[in-house]
Protein backbone atom coordinates (compact mmCIF):
# COMPACT_ATOMS: atom_id res chain seq x y z
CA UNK A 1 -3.99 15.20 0.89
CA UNK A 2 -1.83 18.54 0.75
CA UNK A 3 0.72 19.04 3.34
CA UNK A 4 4.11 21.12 4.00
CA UNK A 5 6.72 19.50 4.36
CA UNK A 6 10.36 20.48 5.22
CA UNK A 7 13.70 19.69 3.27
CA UNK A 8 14.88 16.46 5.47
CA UNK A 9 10.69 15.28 5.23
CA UNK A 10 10.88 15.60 1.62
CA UNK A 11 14.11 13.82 1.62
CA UNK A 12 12.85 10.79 4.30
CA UNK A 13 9.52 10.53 2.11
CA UNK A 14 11.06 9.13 -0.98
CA UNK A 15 12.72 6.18 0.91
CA UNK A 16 8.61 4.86 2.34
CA UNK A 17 7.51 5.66 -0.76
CA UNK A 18 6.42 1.99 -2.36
CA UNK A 19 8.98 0.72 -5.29
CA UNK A 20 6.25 -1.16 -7.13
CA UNK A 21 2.55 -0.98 -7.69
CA UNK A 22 0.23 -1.25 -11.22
CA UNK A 23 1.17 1.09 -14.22
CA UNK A 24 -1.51 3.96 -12.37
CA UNK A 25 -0.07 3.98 -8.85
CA UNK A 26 3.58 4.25 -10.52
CA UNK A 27 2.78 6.91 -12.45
CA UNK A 28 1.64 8.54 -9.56
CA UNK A 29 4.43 8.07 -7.72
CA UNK A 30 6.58 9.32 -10.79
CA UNK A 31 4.81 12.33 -10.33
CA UNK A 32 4.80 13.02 -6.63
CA UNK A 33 8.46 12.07 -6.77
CA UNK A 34 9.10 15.10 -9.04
CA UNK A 35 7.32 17.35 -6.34
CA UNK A 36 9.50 16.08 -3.88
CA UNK A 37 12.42 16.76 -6.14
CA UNK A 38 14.82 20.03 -5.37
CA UNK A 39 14.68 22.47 -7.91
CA UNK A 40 18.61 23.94 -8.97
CA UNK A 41 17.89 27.48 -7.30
CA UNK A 42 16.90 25.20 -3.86
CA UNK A 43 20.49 22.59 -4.57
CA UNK A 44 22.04 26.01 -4.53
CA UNK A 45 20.91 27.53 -2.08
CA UNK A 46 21.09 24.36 0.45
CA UNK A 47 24.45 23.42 -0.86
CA UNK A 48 23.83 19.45 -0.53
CA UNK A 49 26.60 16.78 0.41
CA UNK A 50 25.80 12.99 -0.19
CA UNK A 51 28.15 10.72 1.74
CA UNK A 52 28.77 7.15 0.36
CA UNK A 53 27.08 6.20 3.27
CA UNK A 54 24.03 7.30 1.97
CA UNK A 55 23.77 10.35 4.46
CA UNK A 56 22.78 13.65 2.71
CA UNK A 57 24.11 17.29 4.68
CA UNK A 58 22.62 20.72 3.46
CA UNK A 59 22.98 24.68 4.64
CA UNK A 60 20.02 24.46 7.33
CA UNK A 61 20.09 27.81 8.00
CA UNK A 62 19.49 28.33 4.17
CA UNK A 63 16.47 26.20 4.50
CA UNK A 64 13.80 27.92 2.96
CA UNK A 65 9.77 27.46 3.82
CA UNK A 66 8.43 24.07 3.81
CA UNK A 67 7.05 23.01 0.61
CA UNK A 68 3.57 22.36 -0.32
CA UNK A 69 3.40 18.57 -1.73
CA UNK A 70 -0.25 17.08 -3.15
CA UNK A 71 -0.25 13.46 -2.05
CA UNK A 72 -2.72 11.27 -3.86
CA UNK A 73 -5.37 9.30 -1.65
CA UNK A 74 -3.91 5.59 -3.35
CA UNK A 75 -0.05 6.21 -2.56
CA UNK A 76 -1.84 8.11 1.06
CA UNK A 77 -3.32 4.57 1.44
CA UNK A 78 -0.07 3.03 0.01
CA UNK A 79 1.97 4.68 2.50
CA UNK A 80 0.15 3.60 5.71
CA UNK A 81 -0.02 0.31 5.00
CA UNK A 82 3.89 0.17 4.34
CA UNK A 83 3.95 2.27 7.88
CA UNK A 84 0.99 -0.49 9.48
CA UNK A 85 3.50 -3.59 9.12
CA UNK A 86 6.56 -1.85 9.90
CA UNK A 87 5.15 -1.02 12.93
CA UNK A 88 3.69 -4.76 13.75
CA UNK A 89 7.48 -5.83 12.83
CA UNK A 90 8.59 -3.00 15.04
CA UNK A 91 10.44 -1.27 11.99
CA UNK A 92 9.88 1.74 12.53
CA UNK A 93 12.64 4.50 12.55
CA UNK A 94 13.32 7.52 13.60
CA UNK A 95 12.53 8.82 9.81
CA UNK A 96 8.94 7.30 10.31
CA UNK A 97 8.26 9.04 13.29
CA UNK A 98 6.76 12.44 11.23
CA UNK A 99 4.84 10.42 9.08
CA UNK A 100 3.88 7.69 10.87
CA UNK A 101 1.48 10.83 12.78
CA UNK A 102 0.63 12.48 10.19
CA UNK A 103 -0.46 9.39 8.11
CA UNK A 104 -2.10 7.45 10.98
CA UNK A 105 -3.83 10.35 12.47
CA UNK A 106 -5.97 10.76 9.11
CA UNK A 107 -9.32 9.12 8.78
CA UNK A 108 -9.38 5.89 6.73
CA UNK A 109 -8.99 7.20 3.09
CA UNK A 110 -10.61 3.80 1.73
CA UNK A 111 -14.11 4.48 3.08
């Protein structure tokens, strides 16, 4: 699955992303966690501030165009099923909201 995706989408991915899976999926992950990655020319140009909250800040008017990410079918299928229970548990956040649509809206990637 390609998409574009913008600076805070690439930011909110990594934290639905699973943490564990077998050696394939996490290499997989390793992988599509570099794509999400900011180059130094984009940490530049953004100008990032992490808070010890956790909270991350950036130049948005220096935002640049949104990036084209690959996303492998397995961490595609990975993904919706971490979105499918935390939306039973009503979990979900206002960082789920993107993907939660553009994840759920896509056909079953298992058939």
């Amino acid at each position: 699955m390609k998409v574009e995706l913008t600076v805070k989408q690439r930011i909110n991915l990594q934290s639905i992303l699973p943490a564990q899976g077998d050696f394939l999926t996490m290499k997989m992950l390793r992988v599509l966690r570099e794509d999400l990655s900011f180059s130094q020319k984009e940490h530049e140009l953004l100008k990032f501030k992490q808070y010890p909250n956790g909270s991350v800040e950036w130049d948005s008017k220096a935002e640049s165009e949104k990036k084209k990410i690959e996303i492998p079918e397995t961490i595609v299928n990975s993904v919706k099923e971490i979105l499918e229970r935390a939306n039973a548990a009503k979990k979900i956040t206002e960082a789920h909201l993107d993907f939660y649509e553009m994840f759920m809206s896509l056909e079953d990637q298992t058939e």
